[in-house]
PDB file of N, CA and C in Angstrom:
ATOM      1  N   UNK A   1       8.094  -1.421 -19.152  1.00  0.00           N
ATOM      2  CA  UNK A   1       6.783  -0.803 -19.284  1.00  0.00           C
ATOM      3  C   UNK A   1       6.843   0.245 -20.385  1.00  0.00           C
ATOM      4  N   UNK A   2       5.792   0.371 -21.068  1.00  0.00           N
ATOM      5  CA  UNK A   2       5.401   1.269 -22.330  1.00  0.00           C
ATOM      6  C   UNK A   2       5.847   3.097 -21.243  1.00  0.00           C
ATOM      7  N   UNK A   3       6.185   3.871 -22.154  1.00  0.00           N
ATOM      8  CA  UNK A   3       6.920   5.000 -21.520  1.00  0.00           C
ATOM      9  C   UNK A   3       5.242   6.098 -21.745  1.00  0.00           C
ATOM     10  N   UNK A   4       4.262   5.308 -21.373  1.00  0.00           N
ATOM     11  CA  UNK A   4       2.673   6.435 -21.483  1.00  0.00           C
ATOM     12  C   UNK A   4       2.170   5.252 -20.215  1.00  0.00           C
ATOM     13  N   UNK A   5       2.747   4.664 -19.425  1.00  0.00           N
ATOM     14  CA  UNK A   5       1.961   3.675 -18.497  1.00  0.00           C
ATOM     15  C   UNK A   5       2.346   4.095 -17.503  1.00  0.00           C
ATOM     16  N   UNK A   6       1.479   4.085 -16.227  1.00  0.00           N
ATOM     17  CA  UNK A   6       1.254   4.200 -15.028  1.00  0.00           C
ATOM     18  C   UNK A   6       1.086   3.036 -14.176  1.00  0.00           C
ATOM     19  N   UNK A   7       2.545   3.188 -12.676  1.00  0.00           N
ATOM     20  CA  UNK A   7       2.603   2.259 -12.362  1.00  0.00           C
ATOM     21  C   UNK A   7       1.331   2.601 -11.049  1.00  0.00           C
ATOM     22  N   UNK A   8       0.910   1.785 -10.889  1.00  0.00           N
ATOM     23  CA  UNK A   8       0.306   2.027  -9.293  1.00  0.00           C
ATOM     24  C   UNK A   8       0.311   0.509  -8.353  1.00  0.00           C
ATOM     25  N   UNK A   9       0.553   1.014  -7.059  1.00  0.00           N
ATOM     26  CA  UNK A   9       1.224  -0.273  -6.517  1.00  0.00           C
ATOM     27  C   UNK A   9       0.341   0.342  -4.674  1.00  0.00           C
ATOM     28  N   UNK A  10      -1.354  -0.748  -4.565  1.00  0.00           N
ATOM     29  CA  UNK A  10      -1.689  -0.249  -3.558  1.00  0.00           C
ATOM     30  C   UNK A  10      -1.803  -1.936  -2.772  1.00  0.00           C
ATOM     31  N   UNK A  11      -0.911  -2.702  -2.744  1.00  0.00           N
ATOM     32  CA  UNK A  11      -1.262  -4.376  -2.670  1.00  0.00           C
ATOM     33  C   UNK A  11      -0.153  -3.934  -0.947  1.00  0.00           C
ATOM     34  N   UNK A  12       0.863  -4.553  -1.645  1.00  0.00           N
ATOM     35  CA  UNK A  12       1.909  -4.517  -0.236  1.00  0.00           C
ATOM     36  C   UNK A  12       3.223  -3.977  -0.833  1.00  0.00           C
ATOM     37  N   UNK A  13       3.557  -2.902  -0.081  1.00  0.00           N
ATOM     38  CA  UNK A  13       4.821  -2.428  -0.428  1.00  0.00           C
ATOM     39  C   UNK A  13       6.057  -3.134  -0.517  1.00  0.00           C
ATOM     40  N   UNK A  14       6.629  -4.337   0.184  1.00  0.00           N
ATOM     41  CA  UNK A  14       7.729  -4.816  -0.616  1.00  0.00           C
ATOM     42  C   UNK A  14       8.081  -6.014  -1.363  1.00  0.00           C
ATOM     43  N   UNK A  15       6.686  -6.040  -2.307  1.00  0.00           N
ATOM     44  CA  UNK A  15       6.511  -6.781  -3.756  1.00  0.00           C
ATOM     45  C   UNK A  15       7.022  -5.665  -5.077  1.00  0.00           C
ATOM     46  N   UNK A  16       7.435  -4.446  -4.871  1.00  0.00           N
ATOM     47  CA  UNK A  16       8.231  -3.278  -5.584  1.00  0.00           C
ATOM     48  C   UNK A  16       9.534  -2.994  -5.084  1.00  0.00           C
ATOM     49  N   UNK A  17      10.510  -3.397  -5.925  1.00  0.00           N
ATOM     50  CA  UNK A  17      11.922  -3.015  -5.781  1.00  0.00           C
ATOM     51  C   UNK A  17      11.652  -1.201  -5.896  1.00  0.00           C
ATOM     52  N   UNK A  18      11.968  -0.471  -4.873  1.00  0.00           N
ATOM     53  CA  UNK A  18      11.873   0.914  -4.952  1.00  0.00           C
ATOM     54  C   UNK A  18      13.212   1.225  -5.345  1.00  0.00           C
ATOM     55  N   UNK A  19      14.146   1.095  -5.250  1.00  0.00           N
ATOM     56  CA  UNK A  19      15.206   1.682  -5.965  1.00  0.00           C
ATOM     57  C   UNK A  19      15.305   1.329  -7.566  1.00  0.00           C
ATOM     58  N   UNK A  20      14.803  -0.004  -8.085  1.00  0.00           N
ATOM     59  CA  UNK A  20      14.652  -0.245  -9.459  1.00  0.00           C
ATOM     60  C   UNK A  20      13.697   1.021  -9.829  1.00  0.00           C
ATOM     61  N   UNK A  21      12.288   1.148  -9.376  1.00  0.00           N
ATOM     62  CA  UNK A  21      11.448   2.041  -9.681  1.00  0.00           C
ATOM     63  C   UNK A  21      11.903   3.358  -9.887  1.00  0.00           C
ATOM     64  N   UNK A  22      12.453   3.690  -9.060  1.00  0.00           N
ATOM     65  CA  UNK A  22      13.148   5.226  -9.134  1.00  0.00           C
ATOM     66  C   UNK A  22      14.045   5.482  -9.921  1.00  0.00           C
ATOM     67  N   UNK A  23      14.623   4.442 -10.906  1.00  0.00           N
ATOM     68  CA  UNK A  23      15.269   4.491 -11.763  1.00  0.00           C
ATOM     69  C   UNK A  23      14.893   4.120 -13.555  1.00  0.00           C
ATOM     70  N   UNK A  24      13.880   3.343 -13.050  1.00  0.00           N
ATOM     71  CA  UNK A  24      12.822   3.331 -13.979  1.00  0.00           C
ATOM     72  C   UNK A  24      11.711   4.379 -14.318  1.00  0.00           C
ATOM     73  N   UNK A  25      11.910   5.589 -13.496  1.00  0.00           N
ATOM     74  CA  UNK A  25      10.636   6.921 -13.372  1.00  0.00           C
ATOM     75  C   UNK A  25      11.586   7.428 -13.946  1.00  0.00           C
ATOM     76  N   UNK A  26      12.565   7.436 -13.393  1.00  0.00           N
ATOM     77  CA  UNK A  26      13.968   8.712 -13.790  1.00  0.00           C
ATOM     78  C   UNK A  26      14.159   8.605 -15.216  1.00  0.00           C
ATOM     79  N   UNK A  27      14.408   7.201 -16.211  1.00  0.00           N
ATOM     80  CA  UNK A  27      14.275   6.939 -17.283  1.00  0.00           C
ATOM     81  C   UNK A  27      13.068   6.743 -18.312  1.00  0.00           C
ATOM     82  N   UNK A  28      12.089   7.692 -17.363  1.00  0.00           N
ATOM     83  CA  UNK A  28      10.431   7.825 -18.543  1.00  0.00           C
ATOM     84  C   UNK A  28       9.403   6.589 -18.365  1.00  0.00           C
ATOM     85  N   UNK A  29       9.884   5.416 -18.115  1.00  0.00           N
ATOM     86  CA  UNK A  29       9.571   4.050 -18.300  1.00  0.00           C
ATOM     87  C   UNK A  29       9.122   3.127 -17.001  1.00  0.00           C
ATOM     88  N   UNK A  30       8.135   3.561 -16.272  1.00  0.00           N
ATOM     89  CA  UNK A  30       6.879   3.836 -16.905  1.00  0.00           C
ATOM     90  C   UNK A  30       6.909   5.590 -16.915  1.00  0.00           C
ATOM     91  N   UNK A  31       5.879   6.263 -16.779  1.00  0.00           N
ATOM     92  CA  UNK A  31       5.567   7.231 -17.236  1.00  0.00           C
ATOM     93  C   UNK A  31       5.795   7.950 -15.862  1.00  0.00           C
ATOM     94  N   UNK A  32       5.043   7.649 -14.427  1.00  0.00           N
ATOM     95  CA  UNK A  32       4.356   8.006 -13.804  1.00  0.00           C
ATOM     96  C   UNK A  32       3.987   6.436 -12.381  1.00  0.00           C
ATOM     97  N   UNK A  33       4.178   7.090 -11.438  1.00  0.00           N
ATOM     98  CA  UNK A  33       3.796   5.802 -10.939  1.00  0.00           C
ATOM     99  C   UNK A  33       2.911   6.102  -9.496  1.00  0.00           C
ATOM    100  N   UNK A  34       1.700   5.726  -8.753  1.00  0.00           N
ATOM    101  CA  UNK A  34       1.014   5.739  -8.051  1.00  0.00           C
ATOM    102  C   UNK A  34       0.836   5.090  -6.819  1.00  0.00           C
ATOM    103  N   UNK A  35       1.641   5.667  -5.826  1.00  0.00           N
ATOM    104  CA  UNK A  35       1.899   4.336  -4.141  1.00  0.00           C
ATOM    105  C   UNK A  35       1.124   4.850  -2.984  1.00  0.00           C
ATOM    106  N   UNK A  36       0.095   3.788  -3.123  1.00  0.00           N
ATOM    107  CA  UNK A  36       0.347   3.746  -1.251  1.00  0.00           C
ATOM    108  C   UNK A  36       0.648   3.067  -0.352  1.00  0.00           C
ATOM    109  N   UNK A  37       1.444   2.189  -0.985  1.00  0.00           N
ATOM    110  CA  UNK A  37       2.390   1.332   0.085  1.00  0.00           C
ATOM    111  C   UNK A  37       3.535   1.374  -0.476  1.00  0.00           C
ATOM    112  N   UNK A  38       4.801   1.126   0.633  1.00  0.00           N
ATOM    113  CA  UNK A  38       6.332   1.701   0.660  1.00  0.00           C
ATOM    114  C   UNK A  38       6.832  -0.184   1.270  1.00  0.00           C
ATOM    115  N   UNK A  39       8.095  -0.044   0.970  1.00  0.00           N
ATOM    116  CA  UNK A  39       8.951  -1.208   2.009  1.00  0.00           C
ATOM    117  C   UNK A  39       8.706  -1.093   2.879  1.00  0.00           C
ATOM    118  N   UNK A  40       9.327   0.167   3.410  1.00  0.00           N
ATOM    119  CA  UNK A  40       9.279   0.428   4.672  1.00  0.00           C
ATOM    120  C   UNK A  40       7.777   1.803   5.252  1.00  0.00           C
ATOM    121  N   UNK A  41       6.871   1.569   6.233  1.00  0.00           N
ATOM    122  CA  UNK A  41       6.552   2.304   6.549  1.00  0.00           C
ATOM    123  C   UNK A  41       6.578   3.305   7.807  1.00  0.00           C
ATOM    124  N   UNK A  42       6.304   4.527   8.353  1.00  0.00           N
ATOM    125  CA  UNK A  42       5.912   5.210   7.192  1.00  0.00           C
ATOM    126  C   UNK A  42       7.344   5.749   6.147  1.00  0.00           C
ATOM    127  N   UNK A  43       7.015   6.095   5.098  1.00  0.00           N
ATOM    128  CA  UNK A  43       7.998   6.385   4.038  1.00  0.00           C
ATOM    129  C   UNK A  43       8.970   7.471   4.747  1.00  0.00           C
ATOM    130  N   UNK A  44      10.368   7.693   4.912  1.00  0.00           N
ATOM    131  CA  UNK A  44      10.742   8.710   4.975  1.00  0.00           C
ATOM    132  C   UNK A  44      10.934   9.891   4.057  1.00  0.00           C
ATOM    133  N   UNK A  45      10.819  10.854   4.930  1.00  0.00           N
ATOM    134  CA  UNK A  45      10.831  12.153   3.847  1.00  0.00           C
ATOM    135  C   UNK A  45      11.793  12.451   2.912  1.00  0.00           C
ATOM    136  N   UNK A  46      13.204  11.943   2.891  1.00  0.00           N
ATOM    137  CA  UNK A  46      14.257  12.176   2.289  1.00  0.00           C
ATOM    138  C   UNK A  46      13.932  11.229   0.842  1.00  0.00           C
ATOM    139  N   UNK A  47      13.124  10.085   1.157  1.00  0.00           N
ATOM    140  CA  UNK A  47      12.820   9.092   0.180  1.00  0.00           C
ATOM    141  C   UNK A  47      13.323   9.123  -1.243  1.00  0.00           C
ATOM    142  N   UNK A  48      13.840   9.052  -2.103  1.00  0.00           N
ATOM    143  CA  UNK A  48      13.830   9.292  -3.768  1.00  0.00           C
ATOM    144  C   UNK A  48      12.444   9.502  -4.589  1.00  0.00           C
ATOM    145  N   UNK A  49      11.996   8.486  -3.557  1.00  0.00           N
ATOM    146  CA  UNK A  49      11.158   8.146  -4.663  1.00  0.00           C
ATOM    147  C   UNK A  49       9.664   9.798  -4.887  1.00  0.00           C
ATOM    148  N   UNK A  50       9.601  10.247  -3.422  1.00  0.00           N
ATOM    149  CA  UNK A  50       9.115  11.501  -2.763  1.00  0.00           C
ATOM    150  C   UNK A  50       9.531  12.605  -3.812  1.00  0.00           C
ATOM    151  N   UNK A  51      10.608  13.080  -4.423  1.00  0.00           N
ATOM    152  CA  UNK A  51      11.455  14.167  -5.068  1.00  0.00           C
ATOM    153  C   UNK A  51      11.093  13.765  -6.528  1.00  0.00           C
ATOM    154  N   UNK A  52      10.445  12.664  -6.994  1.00  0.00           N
ATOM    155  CA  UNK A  52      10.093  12.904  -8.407  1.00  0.00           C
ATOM    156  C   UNK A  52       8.685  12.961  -8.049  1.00  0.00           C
ATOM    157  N   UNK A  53       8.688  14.271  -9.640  1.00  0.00           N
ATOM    158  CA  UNK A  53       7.605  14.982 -10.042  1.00  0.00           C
ATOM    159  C   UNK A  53       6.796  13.730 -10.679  1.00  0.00           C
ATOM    160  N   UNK A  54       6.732  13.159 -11.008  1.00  0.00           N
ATOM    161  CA  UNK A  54       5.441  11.963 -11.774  1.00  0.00           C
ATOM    162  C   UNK A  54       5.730  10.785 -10.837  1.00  0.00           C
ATOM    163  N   UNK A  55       5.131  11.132  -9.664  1.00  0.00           N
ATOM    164  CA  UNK A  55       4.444   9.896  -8.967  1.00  0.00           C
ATOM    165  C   UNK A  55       3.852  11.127  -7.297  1.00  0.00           C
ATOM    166  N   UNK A  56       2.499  10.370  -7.402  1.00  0.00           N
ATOM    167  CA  UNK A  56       2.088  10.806  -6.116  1.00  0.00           C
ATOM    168  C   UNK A  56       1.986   9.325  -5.494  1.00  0.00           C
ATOM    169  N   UNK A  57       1.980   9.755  -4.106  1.00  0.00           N
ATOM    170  CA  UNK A  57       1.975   8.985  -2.886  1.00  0.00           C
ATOM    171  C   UNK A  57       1.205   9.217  -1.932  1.00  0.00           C
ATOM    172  N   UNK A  58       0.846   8.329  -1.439  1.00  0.00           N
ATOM    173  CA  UNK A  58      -0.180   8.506  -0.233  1.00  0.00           C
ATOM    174  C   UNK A  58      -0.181   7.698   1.003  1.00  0.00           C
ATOM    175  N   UNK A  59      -0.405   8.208   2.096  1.00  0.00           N
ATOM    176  CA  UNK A  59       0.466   7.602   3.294  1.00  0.00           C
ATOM    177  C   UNK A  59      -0.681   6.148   4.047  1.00  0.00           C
ATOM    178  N   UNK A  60      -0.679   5.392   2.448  1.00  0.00           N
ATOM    179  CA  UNK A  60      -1.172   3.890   3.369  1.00  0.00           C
ATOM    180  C   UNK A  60      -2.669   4.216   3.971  1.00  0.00           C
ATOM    181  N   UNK A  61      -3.053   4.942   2.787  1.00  0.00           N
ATOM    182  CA  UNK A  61      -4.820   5.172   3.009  1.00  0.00           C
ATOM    183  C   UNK A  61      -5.733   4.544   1.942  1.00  0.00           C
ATOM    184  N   UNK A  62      -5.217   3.605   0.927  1.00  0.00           N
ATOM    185  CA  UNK A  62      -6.445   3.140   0.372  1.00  0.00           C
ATOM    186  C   UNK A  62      -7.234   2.398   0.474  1.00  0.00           C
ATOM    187  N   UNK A  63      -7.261   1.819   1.874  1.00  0.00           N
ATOM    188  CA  UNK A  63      -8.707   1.595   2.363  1.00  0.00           C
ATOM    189  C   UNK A  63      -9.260   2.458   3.339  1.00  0.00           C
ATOM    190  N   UNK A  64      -9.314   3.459   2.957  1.00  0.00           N
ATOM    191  CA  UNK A  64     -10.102   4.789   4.411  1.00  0.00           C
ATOM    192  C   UNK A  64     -11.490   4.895   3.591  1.00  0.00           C
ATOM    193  N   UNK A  65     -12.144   4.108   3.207  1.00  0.00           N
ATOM    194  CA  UNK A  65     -13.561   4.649   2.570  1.00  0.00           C
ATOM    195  C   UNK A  65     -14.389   4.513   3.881  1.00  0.00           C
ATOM    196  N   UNK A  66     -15.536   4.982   3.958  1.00  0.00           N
ATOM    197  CA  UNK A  66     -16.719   4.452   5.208  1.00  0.00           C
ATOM    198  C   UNK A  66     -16.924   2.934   4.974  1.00  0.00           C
ATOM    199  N   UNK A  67     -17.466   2.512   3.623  1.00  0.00           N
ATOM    200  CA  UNK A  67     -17.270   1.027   3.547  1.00  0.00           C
ATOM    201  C   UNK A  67     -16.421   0.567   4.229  1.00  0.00           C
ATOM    202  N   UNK A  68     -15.652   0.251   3.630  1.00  0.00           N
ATOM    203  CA  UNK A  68     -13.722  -0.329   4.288  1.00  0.00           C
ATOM    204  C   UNK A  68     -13.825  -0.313   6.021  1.00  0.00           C
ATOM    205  N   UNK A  69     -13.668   0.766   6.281  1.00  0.00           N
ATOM    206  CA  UNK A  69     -13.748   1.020   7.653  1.00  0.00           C
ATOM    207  C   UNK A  69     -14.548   0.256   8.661  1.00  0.00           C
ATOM    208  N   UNK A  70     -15.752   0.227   7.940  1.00  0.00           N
ATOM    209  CA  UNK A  70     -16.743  -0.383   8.550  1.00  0.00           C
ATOM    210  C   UNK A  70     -16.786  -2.017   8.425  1.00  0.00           C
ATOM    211  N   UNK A  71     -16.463  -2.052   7.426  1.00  0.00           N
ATOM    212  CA  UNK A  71     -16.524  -3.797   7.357  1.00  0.00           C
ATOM    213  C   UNK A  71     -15.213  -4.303   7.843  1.00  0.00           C
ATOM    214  N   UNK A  72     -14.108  -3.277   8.127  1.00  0.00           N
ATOM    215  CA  UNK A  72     -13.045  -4.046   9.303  1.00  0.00           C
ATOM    216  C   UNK A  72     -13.403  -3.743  10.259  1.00  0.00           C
ATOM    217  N   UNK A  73     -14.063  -3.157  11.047  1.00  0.00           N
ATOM    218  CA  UNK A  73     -14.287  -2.835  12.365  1.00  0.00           C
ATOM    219  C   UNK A  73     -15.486  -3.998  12.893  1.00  0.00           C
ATOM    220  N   UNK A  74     -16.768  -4.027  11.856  1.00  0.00           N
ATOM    221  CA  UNK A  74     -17.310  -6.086  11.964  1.00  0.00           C
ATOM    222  C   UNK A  74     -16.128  -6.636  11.779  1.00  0.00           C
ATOM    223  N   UNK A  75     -15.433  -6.861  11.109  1.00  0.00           N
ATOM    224  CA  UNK A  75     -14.654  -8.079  11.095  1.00  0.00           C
ATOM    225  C   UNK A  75     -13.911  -8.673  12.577  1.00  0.00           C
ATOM    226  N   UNK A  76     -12.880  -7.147  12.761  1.00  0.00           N
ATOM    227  CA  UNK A  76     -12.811  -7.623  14.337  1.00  0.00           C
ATOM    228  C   UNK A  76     -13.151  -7.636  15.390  1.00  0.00           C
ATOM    229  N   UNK A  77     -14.358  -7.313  15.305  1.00  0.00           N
ATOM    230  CA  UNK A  77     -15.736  -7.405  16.608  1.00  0.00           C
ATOM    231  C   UNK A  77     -16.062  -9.273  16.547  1.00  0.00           C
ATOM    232  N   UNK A  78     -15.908  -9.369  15.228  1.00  0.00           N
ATOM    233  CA  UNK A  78     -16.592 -10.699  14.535  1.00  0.00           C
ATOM    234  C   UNK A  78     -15.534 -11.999  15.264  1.00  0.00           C
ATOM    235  N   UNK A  79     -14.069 -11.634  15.464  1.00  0.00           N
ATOM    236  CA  UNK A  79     -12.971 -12.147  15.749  1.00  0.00           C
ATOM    237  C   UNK A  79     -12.992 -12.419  17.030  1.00  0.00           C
ATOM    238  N   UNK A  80     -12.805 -10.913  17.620  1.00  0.00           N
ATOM    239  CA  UNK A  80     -13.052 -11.370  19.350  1.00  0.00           C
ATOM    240  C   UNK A  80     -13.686 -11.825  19.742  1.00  0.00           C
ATOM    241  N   UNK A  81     -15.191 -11.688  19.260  1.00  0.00           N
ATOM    242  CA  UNK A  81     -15.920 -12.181  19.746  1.00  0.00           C
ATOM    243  C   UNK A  81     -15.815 -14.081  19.396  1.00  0.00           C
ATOM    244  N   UNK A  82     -15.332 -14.656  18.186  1.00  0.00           N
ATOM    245  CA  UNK A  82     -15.145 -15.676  18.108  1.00  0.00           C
ATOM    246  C   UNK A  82     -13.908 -16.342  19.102  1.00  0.00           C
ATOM    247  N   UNK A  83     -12.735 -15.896  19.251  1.00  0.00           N
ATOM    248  CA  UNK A  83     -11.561 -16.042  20.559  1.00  0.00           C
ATOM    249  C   UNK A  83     -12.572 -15.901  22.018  1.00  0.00           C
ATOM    250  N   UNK A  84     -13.832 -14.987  22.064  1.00  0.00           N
ATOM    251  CA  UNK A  84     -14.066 -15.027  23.238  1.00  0.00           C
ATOM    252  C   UNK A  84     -14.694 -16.755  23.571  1.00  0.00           C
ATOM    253  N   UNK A  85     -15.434 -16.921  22.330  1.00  0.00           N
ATOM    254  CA  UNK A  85     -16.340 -18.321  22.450  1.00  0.00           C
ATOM    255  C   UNK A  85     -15.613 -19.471  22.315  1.00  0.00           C
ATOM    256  N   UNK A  86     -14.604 -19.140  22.013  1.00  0.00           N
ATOM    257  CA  UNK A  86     -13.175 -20.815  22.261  1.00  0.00           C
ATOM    258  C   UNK A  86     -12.820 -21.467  20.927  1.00  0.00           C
ATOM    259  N   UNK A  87     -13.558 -20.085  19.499  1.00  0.00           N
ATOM    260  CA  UNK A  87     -13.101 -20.541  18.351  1.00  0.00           C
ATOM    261  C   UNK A  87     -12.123 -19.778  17.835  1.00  0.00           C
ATOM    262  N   UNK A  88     -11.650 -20.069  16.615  1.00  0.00           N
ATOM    263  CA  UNK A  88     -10.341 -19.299  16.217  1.00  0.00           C
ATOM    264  C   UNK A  88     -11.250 -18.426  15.443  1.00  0.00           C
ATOM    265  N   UNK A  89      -9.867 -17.533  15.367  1.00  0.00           N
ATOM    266  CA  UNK A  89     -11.017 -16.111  14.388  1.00  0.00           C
ATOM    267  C   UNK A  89     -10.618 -16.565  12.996  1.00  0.00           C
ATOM    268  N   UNK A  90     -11.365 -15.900  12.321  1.00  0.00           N
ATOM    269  CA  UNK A  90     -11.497 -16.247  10.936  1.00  0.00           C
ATOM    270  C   UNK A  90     -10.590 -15.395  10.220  1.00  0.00           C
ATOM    271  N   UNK A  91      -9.781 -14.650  10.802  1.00  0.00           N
ATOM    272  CA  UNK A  91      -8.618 -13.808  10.176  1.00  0.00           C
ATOM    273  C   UNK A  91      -7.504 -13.735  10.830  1.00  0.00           C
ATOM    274  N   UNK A  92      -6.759 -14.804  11.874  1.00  0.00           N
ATOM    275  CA  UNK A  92      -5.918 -14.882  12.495  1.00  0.00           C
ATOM    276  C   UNK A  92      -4.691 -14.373  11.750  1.00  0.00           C
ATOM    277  N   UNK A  93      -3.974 -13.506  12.939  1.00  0.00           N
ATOM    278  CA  UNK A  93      -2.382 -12.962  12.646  1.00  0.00           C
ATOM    279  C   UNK A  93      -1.154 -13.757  13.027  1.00  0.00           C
ATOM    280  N   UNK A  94      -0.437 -14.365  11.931  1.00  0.00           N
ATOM    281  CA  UNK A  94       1.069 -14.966  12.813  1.00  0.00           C
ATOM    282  C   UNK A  94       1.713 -14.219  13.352  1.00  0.00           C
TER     283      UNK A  94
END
């Protein structure tokens, strides 16, 4: 990555090698990097990645909008209620 780029990584935390990253911040490259998702959650405090100055983190909130909120909370009203009627839900978990 260009050493003026910003990584940000809000998809699923372990599609990012975090120890590559932290060594890639440490060496400028990218610049700066932006998480709210970790491998493991929640992140521990000792973390590496926590102790550098160019990257903030956030604890697995970027969907807390009222939108967001609201259209998962239909969704799984939308679910049970489909399991209640003898169909599968439309967002089933393995």
């Amino acid at each position: 990555m260009k050493p003026t780029s910003v990584f940000v990584n809000v998809a699923r935390g372990p599609v990012v090698d975090e120890a590559a990253l932290v060594a890639a911040l440490r060496a400028g490259r990218p610049w700066a990097a932006g998480l709210d998702v970790f491998e493991r959650e929640p992140i521990a405090a000792d973390h590496p990645l926590l102790a550098l100055p160019n990257v903030v983190a956030t604890p697995h909130i970027g969907s807390a909008s009222v939108q967001t909120r609201v259209a998962m909370a239909r969704l799984a009203v939308a679910n049970a209620l489909a399991v209640l009627r003898g169909d599968p839900p439309s967002t089933p978990v393995a």
